[in-house]
Protein backbone atom coordinates (compact mmCIF):
# COMPACT_ATOMS: atom_id res chain seq x y z
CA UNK A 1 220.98 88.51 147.30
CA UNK A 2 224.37 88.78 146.58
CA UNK A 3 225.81 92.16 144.61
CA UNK A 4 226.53 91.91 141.34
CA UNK A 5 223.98 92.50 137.77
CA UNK A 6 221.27 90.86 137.33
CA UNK A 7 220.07 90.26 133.75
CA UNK A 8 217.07 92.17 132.76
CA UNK A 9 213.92 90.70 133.07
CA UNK A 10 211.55 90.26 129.57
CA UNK A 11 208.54 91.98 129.75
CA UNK A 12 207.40 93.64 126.53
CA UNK A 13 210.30 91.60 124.19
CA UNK A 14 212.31 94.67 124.45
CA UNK A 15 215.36 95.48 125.87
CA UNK A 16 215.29 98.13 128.46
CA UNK A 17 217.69 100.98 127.52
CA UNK A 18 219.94 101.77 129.80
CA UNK A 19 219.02 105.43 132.11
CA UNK A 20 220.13 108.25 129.45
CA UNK A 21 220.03 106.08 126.65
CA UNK A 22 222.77 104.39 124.19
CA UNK A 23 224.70 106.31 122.45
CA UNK A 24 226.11 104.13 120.26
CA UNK A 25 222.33 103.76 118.89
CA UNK A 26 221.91 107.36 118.99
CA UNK A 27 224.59 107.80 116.78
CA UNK A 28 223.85 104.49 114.54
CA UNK A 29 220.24 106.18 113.77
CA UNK A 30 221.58 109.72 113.21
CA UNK A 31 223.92 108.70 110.77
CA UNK A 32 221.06 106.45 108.93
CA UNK A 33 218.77 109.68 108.89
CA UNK A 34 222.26 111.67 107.54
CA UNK A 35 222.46 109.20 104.60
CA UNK A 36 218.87 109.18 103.85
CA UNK A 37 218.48 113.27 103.20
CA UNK A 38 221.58 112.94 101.26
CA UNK A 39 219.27 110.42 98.93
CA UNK A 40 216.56 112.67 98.85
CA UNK A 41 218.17 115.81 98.13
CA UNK A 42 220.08 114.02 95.38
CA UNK A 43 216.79 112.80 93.69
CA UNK A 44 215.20 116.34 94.11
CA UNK A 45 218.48 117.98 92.55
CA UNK A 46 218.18 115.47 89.42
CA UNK A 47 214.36 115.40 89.20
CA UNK A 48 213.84 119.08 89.45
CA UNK A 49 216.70 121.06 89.24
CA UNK A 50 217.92 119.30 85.65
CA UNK A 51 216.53 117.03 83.41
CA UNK A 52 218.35 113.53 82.83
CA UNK A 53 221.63 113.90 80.43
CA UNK A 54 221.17 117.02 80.35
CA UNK A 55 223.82 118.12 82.06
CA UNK A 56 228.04 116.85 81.67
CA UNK A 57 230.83 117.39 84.87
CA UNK A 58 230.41 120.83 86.87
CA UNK A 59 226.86 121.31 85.33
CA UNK A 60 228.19 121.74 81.81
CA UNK A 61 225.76 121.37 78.96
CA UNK A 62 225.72 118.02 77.36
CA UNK A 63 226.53 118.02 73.07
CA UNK A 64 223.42 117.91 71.29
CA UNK A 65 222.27 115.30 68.92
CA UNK A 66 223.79 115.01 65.71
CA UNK A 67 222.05 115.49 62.51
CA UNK A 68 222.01 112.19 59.66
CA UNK A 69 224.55 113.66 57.14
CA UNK A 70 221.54 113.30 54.71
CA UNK A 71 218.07 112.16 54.07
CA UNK A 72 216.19 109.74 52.36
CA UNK A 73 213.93 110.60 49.50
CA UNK A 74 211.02 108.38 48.17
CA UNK A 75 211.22 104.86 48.63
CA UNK A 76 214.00 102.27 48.07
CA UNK A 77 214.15 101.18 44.16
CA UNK A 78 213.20 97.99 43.69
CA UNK A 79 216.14 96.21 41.55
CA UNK A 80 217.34 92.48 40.46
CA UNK A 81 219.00 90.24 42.67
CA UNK A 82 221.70 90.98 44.72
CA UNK A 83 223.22 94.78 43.39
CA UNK A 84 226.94 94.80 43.56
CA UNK A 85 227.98 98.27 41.71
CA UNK A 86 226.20 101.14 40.80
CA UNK A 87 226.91 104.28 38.48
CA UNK A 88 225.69 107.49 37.76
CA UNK A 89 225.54 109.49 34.28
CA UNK A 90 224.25 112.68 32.99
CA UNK A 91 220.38 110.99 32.92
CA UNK A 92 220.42 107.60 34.27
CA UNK A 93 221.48 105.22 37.18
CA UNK A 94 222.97 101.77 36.13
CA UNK A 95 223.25 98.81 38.45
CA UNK A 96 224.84 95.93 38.02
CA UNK A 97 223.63 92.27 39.55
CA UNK A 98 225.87 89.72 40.94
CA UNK A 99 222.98 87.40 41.64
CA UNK A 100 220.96 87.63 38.43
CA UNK A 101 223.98 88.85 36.29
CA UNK A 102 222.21 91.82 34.61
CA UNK A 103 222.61 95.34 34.11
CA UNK A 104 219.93 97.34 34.38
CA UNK A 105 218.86 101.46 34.35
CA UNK A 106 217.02 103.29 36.93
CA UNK A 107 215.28 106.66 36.09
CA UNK A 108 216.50 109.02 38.69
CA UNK A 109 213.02 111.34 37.90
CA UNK A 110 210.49 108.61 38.54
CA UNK A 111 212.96 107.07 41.60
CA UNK A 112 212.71 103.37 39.69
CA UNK A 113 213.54 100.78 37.30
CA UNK A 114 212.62 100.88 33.61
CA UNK A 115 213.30 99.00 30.77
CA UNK A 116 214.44 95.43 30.66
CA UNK A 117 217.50 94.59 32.46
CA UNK A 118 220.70 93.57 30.05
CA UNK A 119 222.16 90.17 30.29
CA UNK A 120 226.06 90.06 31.38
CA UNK A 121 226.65 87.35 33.21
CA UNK A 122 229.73 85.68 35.05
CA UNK A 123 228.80 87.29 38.45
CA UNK A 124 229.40 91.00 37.49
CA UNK A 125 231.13 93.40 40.51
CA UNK A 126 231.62 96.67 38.76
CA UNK A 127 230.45 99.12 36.46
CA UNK A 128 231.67 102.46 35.26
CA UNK A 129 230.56 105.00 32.59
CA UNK A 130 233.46 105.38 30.31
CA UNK A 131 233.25 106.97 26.26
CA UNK A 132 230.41 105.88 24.91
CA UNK A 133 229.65 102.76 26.80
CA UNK A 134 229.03 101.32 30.14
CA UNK A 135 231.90 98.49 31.21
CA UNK A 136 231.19 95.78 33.79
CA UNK A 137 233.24 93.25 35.01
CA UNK A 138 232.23 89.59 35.36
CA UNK A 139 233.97 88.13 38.32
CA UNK A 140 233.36 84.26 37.27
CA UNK A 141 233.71 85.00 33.29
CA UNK A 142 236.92 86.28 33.41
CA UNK A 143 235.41 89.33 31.24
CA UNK A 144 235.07 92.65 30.87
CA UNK A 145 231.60 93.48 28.57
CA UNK A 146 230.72 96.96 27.06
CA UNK A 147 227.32 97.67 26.50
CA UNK A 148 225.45 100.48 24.37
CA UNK A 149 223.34 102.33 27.15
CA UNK A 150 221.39 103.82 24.59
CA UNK A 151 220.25 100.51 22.61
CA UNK A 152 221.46 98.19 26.19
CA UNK A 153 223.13 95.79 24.21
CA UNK A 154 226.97 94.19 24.07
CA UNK A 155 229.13 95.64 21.53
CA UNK A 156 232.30 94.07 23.04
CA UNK A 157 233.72 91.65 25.58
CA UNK A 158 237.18 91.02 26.68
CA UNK A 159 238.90 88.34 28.04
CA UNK A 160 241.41 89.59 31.13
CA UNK A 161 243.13 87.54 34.28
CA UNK A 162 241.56 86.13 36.91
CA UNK A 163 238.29 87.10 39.03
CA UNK A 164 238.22 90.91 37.65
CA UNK A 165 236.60 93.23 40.23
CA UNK A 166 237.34 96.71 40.24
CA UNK A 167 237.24 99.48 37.41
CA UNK A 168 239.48 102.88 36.97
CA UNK A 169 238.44 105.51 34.42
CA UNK A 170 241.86 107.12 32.58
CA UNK A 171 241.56 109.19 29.39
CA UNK A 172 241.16 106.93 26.55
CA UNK A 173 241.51 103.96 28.71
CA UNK A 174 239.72 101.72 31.79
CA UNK A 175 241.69 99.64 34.00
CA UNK A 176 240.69 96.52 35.54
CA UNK A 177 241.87 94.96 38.81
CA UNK A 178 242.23 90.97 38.26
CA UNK A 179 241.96 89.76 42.24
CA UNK A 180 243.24 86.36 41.32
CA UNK A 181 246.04 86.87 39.57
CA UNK A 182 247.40 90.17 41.64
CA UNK A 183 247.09 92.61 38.63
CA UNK A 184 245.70 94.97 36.92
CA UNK A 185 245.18 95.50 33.06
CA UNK A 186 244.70 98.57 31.13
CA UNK A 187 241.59 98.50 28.44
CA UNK A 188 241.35 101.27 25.08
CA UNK A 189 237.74 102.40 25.16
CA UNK A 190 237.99 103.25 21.71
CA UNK A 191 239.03 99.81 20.34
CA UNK A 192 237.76 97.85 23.24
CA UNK A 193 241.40 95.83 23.37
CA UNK A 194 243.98 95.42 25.66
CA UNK A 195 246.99 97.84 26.25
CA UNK A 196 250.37 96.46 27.11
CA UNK A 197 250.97 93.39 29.75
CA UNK A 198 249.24 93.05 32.64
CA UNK A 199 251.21 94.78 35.88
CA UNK A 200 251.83 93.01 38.90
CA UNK A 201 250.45 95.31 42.19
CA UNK A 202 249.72 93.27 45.75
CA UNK A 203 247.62 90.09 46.70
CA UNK A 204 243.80 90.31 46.65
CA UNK A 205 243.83 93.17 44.64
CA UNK A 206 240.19 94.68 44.85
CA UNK A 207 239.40 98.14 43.66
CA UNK A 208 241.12 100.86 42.05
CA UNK A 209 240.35 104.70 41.43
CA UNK A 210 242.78 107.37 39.08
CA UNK A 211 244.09 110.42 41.27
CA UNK A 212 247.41 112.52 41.29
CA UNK A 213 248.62 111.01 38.14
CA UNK A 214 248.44 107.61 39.36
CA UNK A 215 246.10 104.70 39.50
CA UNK A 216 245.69 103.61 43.11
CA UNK A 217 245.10 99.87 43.81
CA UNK A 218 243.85 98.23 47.27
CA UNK A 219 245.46 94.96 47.99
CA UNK A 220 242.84 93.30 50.62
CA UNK A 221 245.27 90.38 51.62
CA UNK A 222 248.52 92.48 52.19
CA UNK A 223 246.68 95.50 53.47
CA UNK A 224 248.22 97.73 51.64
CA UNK A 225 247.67 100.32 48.71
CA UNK A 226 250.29 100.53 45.77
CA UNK A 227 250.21 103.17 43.52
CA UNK A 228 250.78 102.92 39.78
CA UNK A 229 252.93 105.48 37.62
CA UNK A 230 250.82 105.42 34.74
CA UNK A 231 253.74 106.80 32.46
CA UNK A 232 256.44 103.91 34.06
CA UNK A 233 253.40 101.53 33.98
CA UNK A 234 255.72 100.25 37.77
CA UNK A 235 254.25 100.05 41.30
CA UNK A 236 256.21 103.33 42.42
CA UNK A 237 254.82 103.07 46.19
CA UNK A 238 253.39 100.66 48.28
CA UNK A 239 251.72 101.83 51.92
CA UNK A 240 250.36 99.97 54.56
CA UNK A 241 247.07 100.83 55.61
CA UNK A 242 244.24 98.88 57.63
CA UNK A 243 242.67 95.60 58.06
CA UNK A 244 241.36 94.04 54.64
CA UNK A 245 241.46 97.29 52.41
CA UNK A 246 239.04 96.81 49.72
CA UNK A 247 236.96 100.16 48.89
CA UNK A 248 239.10 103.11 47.50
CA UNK A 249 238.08 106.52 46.24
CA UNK A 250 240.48 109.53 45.42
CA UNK A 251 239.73 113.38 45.32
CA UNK A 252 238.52 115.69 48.02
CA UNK A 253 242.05 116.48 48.83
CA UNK A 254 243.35 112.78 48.90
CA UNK A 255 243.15 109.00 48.76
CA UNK A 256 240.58 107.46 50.81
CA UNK A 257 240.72 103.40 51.91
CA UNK A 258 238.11 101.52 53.81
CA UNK A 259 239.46 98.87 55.72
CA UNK A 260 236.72 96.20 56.19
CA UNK A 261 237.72 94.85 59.22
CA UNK A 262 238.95 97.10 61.47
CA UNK A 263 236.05 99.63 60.73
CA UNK A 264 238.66 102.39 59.47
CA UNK A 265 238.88 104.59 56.46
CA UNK A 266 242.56 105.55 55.87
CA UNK A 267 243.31 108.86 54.46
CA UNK A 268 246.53 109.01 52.41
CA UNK A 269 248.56 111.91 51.18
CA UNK A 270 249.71 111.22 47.55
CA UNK A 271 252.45 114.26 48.56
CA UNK A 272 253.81 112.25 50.96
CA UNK A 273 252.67 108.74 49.74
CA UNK A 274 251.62 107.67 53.62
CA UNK A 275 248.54 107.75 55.55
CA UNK A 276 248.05 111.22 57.26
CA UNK A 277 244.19 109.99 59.04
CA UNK A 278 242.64 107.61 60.21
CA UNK A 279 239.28 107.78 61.05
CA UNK A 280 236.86 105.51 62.90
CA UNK A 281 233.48 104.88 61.16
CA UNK A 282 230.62 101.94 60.79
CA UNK A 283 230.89 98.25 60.54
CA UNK A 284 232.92 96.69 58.04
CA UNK A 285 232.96 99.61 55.17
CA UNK A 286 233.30 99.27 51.82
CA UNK A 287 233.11 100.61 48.39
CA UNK A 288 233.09 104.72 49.53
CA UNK A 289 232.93 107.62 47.22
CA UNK A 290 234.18 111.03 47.49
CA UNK A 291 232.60 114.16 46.37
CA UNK A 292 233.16 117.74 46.98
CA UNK A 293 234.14 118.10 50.83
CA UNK A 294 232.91 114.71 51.65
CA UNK A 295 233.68 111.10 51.78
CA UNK A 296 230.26 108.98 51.71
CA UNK A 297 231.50 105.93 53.35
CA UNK A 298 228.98 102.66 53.32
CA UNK A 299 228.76 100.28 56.53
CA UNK A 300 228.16 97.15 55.14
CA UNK A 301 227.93 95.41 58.71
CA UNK A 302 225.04 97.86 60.25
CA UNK A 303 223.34 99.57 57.14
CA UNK A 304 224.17 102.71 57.60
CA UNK A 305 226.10 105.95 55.73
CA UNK A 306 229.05 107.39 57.18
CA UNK A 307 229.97 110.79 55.88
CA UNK A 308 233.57 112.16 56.58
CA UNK A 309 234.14 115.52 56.62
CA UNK A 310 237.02 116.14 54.80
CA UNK A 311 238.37 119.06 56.11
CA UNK A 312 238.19 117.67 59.58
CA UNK A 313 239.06 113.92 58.76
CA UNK A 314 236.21 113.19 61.01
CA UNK A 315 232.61 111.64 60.84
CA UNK A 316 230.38 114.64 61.87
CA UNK A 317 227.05 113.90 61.40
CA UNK A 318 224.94 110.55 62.20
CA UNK A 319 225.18 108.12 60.21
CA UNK A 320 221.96 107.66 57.68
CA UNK A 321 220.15 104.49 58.15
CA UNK A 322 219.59 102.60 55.42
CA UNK A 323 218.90 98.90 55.83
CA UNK A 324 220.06 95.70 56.51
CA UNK A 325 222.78 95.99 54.39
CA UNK A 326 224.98 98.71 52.56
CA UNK A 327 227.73 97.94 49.84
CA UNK A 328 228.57 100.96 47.56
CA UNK A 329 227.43 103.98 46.82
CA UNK A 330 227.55 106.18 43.63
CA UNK A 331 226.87 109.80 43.25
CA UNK A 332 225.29 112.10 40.70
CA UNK A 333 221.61 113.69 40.04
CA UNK A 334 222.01 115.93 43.19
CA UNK A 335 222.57 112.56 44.96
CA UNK A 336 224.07 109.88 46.66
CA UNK A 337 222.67 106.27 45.43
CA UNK A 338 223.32 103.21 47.93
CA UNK A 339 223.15 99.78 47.14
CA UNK A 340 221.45 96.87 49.82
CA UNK A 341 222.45 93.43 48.36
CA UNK A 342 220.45 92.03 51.14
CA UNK A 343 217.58 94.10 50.08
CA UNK A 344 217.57 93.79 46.51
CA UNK A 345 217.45 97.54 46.91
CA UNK A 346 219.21 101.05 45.83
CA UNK A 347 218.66 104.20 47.99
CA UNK A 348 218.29 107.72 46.90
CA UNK A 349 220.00 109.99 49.42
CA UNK A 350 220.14 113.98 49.84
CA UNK A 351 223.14 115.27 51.37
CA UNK A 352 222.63 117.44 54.27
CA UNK A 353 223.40 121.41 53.91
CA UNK A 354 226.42 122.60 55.77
């Protein structure tokens, strides 16, 4: 035969290896093996040495769970259709009804409804307690309706602008946000009239709250807040704020804004008359209440409770769950009380110690 290489010859469907092996194999399965302990040392080090999530970067701790800011008590209330506003006196809770257009008490003892429910009418939105009577606003009537809480029945109603919405407590007076017609109009509680001309704030006015001397007004198409001189009766400030303002609550060291739909709640300084905070909470918020150190903020997109801490300007606890739905809130009788259009429903919440 001539010299050269012959091919191998088949015998057992393996290649011979060559005399002293490969070691480009050698090294092909050593690395294989190399990457397979690393595997199994990593699962051992998870499975045994620390428990999932339990651990951040460099081994640190992970932050525990937070807390609900506060807790549920009893049932939800069963109420009339749709509840749009909700306030809280010295014995009873009153809810007002865009859907069936009533008014109607809720005995904070016995956690439910009693009595027959008063007719308003017009699509009411608000409700405050205010000398002796309880004032709603009827979105559709183009009213404003007193009514006796201890006999629940009118004693007045007043004709304002356009689509009235939200209510402000003064001494001596209400004042009542007309979303239509961009004002707001100022109401005597003792003779159930109207005080002066209406004054012109910005467009899609919604709610408004008295703090600092002032009565505060969101403007849900301009997105901004003006504040009213009360003395001047003149928008002295306007300030931009979020997406769609419509909730707005002063005191616990400010004025607070929900902006529906960028999921915000502006904090302004009424020293400096421009927003110092802004702080991320829920989906789409709404009507939100302050009280003492907090700001109760409801999520009207995901159910839920935000509460702000207001020394922080942060949301530091969970939010509380409450149901399909969450509007407004109102607070009094050691509580927080949350209204669920959706659910036909008001919630009874206990603020969490700090």
């Amino acid at each position: 035969m001539s010299g050269g290489t012959r091919a191998p010859t088949r015998v057992s469907g393996r290649r011979p290896a060559p005399r002293g092996g490969d070691p480009r194999l050698a090294w092909a399965v050593a690395a294989v093996l190399a990457l397979a302990c690393a595997a199994l040392a990593a699962v051992l080090v998870l499975d045994d040495d620390e428990p999932r999530g339990a651990a951040g970067p460099a081994g640190e701790a992970a932050a525990p769970a937070l807390e609900p800011g506060g807790r549920i008590v009893g049932f939800p209330v069963r109420v009339d259709d749709a509840p749009s506003a909700v306030t809280v006196g010295a014995k009873n809770v009153w809810v007002v009804h865009e859907g069936s257009g009533t008014l109607a008490r809720v005995d904070p003892k016995r956690n439910e409804m009693v009595g027959p429910p008063v007719q308003v009418g017009g699509r009411p939105r608000y409700v405050v307690i205010a000398g002796q009577a309880l004032w709603v606003s009827s979105f559709d009537a183009n009213t404003v309706t007193a009514v006796r809480p201890g006999s629940r029945t009118v004693s007045a109603r007043i004709r304002v602008g356009r689509s009235p919405w939200g209510i402000a407590q003064a001494p001596g007076a209400i004042w009542v946000v007309n979303h239509d017609d961009d004002t707001i109009q100022q109401i005597s509680i003792t003779t159930a009239r109207l005080v002066g001309s209406p004054i012109e704030v910005g467009e899609g006015p919604v709610n408004a709250s008295l703090g600092y001397d002032s009565i505060w007004v969101t403007n849900s198409q301009d997105d901004t807040v003006s504040r009213v001189d009360l003395r001047s009766r003149t928008v002295i400030e306007t300030i931009p704020v979020g997406d769609h303002p419509e909730g707005l609550t002063t005191g616990s060291g400010g004025v607070w804004v929900a902006n529906l739909e960028d999921d915000t709640v502006s904090r302004i300084d009424p020293a400096k008359n421009r927003v110092v905070a802004t702080i991320r909470v829920g989906n789409r918020p709404l009507h939100l209440k302050a009280v003492g150190g907090s700001v109760w903020v409801p999520n009207s997109g995901d159910g839920t409770l935000s509460v702000i801490d207001s020394a922080r300007n942060k949301v530091v606890e969970a939010p509380v769950a409450i149901g399909r739905s969450v509007e407004r809130v109102g607070t009094g009788s050691d509580a927080i009380w949350a209204t669920s259009a959706t659910e036909d429903t008001i919630t009874r919440v206990e603020p969490a110690p700090r």
